[in-house]
N, C-alpha and C. Protein backbone atom coordinates (compact mmCIF):
# COMPACT_ATOMS: atom_id res chain seq x y z
N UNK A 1 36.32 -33.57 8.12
CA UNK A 1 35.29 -33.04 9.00
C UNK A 1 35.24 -31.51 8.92
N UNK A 2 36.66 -30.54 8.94
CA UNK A 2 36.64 -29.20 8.74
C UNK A 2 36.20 -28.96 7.78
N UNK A 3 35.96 -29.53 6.61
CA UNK A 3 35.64 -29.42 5.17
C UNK A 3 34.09 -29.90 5.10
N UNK A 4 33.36 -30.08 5.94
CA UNK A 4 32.20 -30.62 6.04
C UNK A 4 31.26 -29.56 6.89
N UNK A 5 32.19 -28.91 7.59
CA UNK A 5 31.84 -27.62 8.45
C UNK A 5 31.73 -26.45 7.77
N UNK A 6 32.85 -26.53 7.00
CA UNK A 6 33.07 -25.25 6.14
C UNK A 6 31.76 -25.25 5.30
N UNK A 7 31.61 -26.33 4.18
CA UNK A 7 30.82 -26.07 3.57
C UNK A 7 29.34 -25.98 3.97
N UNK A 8 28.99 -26.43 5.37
CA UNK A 8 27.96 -26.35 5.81
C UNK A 8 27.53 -25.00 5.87
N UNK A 9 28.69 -24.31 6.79
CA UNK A 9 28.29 -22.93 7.36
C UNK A 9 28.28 -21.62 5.76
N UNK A 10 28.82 -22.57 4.49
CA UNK A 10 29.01 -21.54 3.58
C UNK A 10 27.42 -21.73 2.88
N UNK A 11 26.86 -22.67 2.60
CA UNK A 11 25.78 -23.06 2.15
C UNK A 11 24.45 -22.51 3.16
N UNK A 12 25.01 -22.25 4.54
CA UNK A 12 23.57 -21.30 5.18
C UNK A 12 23.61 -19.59 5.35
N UNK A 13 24.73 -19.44 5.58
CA UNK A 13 25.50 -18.37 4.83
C UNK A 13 24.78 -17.65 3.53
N UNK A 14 24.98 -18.62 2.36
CA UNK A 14 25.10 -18.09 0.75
C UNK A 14 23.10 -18.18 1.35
N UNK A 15 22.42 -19.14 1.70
CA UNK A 15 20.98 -19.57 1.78
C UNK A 15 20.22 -18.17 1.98
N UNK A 16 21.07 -17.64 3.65
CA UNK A 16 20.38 -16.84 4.24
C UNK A 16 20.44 -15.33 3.56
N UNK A 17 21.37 -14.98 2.83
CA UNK A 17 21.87 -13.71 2.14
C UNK A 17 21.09 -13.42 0.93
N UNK A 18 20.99 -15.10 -0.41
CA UNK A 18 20.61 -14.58 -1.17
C UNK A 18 19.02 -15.41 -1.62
N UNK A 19 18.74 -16.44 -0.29
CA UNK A 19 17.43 -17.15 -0.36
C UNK A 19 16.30 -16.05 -0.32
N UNK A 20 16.72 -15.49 0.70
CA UNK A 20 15.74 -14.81 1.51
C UNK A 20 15.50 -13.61 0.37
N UNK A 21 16.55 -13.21 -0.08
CA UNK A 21 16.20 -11.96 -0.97
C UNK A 21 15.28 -12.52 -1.98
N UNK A 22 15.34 -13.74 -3.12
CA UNK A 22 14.79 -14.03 -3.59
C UNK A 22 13.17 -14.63 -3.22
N UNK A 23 13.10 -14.73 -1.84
CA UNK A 23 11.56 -15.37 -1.29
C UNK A 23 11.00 -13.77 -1.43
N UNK A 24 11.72 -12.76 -0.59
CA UNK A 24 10.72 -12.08 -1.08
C UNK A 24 10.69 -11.28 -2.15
N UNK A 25 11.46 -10.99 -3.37
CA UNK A 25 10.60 -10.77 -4.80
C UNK A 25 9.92 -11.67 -5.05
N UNK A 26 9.66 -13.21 -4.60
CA UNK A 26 8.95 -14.08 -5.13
C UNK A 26 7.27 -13.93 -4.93
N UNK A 27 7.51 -13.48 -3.07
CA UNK A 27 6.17 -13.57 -2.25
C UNK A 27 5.39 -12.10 -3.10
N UNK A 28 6.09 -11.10 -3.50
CA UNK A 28 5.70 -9.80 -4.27
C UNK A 28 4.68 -10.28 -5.29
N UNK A 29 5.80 -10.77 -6.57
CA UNK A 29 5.46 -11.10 -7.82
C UNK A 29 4.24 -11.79 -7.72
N UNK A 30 4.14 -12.77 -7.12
CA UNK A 30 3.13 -14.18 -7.02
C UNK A 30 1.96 -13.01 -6.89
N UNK A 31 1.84 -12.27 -5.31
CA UNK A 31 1.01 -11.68 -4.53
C UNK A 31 0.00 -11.24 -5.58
N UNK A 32 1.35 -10.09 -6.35
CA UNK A 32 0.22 -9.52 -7.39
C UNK A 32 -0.16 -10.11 -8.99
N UNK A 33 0.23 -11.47 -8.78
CA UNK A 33 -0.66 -12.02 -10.22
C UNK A 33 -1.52 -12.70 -9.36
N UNK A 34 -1.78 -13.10 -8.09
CA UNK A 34 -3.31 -13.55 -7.16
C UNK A 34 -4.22 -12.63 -7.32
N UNK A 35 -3.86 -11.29 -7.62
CA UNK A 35 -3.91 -9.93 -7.18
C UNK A 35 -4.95 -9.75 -8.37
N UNK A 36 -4.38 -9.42 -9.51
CA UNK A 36 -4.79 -9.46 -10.57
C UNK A 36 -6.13 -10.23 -11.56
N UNK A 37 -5.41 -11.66 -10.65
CA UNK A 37 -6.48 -12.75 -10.91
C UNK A 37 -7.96 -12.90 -9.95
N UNK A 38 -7.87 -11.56 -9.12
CA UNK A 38 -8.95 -11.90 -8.56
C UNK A 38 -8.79 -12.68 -7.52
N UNK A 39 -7.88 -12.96 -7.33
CA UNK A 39 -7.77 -14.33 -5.93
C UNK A 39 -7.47 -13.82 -4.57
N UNK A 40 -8.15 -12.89 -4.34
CA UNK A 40 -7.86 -12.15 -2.77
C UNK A 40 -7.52 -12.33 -1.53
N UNK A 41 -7.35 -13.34 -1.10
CA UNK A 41 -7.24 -14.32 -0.15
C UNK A 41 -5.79 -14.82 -0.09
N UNK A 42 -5.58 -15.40 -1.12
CA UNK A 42 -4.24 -15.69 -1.44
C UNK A 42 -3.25 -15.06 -1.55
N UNK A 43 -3.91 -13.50 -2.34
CA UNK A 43 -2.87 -12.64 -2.29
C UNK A 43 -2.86 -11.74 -1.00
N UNK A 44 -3.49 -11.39 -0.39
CA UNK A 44 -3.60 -10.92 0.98
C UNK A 44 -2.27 -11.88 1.73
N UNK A 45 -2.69 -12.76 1.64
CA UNK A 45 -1.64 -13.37 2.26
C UNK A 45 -0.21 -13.74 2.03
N UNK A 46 -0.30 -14.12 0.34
CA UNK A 46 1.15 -13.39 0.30
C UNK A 46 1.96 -12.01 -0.02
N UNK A 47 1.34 -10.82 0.12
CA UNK A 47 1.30 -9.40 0.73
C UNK A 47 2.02 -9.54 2.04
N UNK A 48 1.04 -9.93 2.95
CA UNK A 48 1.02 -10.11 4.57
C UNK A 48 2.77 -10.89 4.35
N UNK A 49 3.07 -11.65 3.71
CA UNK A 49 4.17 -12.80 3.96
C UNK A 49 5.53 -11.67 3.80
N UNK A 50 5.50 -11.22 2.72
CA UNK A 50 6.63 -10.63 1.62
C UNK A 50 6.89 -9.21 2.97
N UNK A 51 5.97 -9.01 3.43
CA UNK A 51 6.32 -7.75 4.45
C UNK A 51 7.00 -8.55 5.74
N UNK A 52 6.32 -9.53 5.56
CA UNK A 52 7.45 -10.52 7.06
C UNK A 52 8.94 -10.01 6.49
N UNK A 53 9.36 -10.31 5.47
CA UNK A 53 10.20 -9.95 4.77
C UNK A 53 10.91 -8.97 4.57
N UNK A 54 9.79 -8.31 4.38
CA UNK A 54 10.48 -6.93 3.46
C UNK A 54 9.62 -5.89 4.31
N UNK A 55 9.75 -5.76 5.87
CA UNK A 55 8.40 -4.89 6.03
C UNK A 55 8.68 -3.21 5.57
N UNK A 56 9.69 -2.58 4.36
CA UNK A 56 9.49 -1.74 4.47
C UNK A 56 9.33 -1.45 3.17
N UNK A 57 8.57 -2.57 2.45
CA UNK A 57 7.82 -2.59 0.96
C UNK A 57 6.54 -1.87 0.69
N UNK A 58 6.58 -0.79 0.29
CA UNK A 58 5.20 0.37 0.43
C UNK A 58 4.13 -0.29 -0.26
N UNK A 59 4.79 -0.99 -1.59
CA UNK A 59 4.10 -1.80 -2.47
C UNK A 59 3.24 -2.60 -2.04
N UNK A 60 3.69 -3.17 -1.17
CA UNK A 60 2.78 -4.68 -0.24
C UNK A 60 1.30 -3.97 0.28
N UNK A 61 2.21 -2.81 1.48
CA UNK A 61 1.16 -2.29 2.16
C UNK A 61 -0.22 -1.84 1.40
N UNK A 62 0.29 -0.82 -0.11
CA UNK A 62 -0.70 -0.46 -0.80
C UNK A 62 -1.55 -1.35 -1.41
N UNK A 63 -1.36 -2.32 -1.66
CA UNK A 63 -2.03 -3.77 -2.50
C UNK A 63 -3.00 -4.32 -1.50
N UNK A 64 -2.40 -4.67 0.03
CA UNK A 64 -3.01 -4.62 0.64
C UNK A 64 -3.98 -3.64 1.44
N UNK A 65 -4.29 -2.26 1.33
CA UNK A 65 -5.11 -1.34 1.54
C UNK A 65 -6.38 -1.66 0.39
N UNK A 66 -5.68 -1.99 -1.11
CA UNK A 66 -7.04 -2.32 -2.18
C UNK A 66 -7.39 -3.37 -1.55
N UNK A 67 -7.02 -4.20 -1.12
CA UNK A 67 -8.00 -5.61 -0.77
C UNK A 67 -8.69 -5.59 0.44
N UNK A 68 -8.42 -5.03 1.74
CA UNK A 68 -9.02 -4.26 2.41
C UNK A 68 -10.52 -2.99 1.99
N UNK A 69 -9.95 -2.82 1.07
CA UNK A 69 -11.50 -1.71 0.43
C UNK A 69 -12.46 -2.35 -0.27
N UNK A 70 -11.67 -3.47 -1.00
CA UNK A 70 -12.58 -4.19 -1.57
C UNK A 70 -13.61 -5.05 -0.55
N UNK A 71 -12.90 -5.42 0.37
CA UNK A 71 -13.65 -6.35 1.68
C UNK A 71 -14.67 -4.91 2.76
N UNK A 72 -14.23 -3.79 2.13
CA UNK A 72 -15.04 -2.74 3.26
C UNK A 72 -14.34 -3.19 4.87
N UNK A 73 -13.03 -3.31 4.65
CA UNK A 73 -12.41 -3.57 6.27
C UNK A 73 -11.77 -2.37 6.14
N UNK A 74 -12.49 -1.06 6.36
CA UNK A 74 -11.95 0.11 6.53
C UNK A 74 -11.16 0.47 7.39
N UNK A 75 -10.85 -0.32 8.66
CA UNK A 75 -9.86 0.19 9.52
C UNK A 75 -8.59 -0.32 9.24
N UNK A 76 -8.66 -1.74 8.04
CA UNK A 76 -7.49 -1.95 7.62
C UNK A 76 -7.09 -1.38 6.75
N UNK A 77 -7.94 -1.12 5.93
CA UNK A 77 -7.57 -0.20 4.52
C UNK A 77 -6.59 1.08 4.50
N UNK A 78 -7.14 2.12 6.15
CA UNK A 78 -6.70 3.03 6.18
C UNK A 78 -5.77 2.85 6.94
N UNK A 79 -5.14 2.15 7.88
CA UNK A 79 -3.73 1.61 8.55
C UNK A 79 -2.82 1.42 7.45
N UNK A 80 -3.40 0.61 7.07
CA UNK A 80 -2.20 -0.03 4.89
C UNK A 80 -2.00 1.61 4.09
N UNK A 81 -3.20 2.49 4.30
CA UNK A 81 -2.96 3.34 3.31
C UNK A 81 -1.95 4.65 4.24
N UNK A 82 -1.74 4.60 5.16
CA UNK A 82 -0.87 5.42 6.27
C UNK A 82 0.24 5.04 5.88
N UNK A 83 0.62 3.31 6.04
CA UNK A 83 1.98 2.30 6.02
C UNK A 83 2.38 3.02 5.15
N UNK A 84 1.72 3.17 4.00
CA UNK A 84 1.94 3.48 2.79
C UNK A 84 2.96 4.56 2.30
N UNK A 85 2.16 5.37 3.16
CA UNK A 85 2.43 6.87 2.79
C UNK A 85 3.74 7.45 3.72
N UNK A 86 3.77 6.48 4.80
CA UNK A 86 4.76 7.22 5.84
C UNK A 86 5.69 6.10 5.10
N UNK A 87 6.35 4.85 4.63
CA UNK A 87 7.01 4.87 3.56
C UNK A 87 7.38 5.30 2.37
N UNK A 88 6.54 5.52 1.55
CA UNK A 88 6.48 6.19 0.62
C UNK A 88 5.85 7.87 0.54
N UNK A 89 6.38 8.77 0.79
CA UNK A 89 5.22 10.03 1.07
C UNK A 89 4.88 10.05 -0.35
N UNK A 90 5.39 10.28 -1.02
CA UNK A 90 5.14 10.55 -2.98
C UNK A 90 4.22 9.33 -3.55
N UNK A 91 3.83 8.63 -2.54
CA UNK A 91 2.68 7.23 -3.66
C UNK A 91 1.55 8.20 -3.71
N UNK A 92 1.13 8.66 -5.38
CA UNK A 92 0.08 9.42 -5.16
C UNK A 92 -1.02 8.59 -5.84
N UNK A 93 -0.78 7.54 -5.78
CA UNK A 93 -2.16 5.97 -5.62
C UNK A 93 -2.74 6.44 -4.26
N UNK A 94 -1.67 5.89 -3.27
CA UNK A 94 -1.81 6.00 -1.71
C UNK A 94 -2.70 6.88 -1.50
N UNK A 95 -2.15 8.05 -2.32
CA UNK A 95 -2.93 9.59 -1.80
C UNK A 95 -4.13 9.92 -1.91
N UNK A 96 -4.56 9.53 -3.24
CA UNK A 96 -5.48 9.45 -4.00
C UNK A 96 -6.40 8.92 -2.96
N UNK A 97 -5.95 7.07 -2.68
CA UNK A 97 -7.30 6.18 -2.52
C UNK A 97 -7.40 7.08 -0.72
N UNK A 98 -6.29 7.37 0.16
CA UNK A 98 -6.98 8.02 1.14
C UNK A 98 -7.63 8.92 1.01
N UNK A 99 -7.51 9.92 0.46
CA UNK A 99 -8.39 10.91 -0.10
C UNK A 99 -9.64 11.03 -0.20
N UNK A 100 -9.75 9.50 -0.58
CA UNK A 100 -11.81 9.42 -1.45
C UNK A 100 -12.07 8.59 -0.02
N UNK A 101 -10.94 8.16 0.93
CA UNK A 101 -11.32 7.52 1.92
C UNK A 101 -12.17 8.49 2.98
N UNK A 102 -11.20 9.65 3.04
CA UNK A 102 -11.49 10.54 4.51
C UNK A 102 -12.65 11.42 3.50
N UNK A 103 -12.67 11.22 2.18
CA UNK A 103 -14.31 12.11 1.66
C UNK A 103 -15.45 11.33 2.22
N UNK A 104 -15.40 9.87 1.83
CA UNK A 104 -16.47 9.27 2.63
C UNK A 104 -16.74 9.20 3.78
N UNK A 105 -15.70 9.40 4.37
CA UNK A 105 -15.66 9.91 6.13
C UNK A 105 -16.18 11.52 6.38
N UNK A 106 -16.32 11.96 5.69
CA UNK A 106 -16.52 13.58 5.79
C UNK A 106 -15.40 14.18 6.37
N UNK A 107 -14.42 14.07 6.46
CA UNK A 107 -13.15 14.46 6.84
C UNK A 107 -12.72 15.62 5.73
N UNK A 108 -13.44 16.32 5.65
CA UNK A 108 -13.18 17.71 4.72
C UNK A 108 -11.96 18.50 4.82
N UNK A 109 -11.22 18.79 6.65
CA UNK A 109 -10.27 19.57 6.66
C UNK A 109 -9.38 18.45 6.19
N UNK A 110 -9.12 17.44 6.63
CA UNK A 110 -8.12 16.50 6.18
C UNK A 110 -7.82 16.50 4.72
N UNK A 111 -9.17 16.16 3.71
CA UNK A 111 -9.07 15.85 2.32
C UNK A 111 -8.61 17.54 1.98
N UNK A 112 -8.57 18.28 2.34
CA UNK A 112 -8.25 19.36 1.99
C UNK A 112 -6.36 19.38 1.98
N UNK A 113 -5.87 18.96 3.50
CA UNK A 113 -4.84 19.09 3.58
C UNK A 113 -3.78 18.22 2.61
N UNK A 114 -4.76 16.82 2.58
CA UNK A 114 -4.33 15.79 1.50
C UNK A 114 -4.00 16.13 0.02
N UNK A 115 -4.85 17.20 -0.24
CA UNK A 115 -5.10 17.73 -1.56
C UNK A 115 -4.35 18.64 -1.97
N UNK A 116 -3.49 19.14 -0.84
CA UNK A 116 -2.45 20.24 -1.30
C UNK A 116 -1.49 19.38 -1.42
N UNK A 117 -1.08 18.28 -0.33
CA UNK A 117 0.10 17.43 -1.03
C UNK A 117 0.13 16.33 -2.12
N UNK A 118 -1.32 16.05 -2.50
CA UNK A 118 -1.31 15.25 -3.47
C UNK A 118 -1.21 16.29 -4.95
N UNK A 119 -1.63 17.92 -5.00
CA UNK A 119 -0.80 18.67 -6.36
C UNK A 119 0.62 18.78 -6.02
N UNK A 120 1.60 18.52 -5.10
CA UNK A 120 2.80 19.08 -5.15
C UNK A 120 3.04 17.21 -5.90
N UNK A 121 2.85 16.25 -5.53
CA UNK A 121 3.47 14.97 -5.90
C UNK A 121 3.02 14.51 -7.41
N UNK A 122 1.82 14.57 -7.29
CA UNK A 122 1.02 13.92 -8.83
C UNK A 122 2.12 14.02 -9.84
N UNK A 123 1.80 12.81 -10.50
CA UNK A 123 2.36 12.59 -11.56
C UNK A 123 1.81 12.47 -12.67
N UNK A 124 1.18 11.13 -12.84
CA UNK A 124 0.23 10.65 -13.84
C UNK A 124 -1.17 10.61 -13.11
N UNK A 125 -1.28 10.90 -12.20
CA UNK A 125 -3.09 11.67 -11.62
C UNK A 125 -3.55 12.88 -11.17
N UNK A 126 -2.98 13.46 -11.73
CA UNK A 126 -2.92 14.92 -11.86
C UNK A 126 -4.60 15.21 -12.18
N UNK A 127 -4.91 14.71 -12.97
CA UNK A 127 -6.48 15.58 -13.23
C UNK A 127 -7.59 15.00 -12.00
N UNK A 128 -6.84 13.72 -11.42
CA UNK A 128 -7.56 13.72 -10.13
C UNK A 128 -7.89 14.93 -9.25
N UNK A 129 -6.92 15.84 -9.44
CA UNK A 129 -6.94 17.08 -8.16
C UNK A 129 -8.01 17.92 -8.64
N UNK A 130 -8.28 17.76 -9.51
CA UNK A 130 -9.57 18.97 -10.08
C UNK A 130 -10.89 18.03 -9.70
N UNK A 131 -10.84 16.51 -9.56
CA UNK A 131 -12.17 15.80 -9.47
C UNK A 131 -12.22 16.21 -8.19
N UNK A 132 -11.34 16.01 -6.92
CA UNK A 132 -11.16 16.51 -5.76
C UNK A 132 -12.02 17.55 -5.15
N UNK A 133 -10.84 18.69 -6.24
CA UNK A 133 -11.51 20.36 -6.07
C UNK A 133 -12.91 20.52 -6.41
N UNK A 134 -13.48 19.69 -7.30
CA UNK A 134 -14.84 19.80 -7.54
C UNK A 134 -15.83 18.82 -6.84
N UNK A 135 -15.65 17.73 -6.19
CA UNK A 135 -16.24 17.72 -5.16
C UNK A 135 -16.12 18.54 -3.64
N UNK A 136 -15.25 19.11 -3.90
CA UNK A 136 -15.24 19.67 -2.23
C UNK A 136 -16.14 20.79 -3.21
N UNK A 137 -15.99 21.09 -3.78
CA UNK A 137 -16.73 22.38 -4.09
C UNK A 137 -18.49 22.25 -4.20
N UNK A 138 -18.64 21.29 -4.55
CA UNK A 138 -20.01 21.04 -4.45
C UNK A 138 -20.94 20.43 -3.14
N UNK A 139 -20.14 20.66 -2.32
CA UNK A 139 -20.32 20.13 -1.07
C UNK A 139 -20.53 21.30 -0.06
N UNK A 140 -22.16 21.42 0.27
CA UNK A 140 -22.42 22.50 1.10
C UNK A 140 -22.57 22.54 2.05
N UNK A 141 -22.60 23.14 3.42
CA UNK A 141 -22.85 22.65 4.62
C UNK A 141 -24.31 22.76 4.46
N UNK A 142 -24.97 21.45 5.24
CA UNK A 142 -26.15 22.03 5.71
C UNK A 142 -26.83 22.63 6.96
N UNK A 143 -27.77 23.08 6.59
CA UNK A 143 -27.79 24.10 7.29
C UNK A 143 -29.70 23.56 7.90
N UNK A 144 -29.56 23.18 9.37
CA UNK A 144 -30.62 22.00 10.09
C UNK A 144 -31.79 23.01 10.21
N UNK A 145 -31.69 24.21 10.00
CA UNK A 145 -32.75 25.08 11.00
C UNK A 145 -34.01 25.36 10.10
């Protein structure tokens, strides 16, 4: 009977330590070949799952901010793209897609402030900051009178 206990409690034990780690790289991986495939729904949801999980996966959040933009659920988009960033400050995806977010918002001082920390981080979107600089630059106030 002690030997029936033992192995019980070692088997939920070993379950809970290294199940769980593996559900969520699983709920990740899957998410983004739904992701990929176009299957938005599915992967939204296993996004949404893998953060039950893992809620401090920047990855999730950001995947889920694109599927959010794609649906035009802008108040989710930009909650996911915050998650994002206050996990990750250096995702300069994150940075980027808020960026063109608060331009469509007219949020000028913001995309401005965004734009100084997205040249200190850039990596491989670096020539983004000049598309940036050149829309703010072409952008005049108008003037009603």
């Amino acid at each position: 009977m002690l030997l029936k206990k033992k192995f019980l409690i070692s088997f939920i034990l070993y379950f809970t330590f290294f199940g769980f780690s593996y559900a969520k790289e699983n709920y990740y991986n899957e998410a983004k070949k739904k992701f990929d495939n176009n299957d938005l729904e599915s992967s939204k949801f296993l996004f949404q799952k893998n953060i039950v999980f893992n809620p401090k996966d920047a990855k999730s959040y950001l995947y889920l901010a694109k599927i959010f933009n794609i649906e035009d659920n802008e108040k989710e988009e930009e909650k996911n793209l915050d998650t994002t960033l206050l996990l990750d400050p250096s995702n300069e995806e994150a940075m980027y897609m808020l960026i063109k977010f608060k331009l469509k918002k007219s949020n000028y001082s913001k995309v401005q402030e965004l734009k100084e920390k997205f040249a200190i981080i850039c990596k491989s979107l670096c020539e983004k900051e000049k598309e940036i600089q050149n829309i703010l630059k072409n952008i005049e106030p108008k003037n009603d009178s």
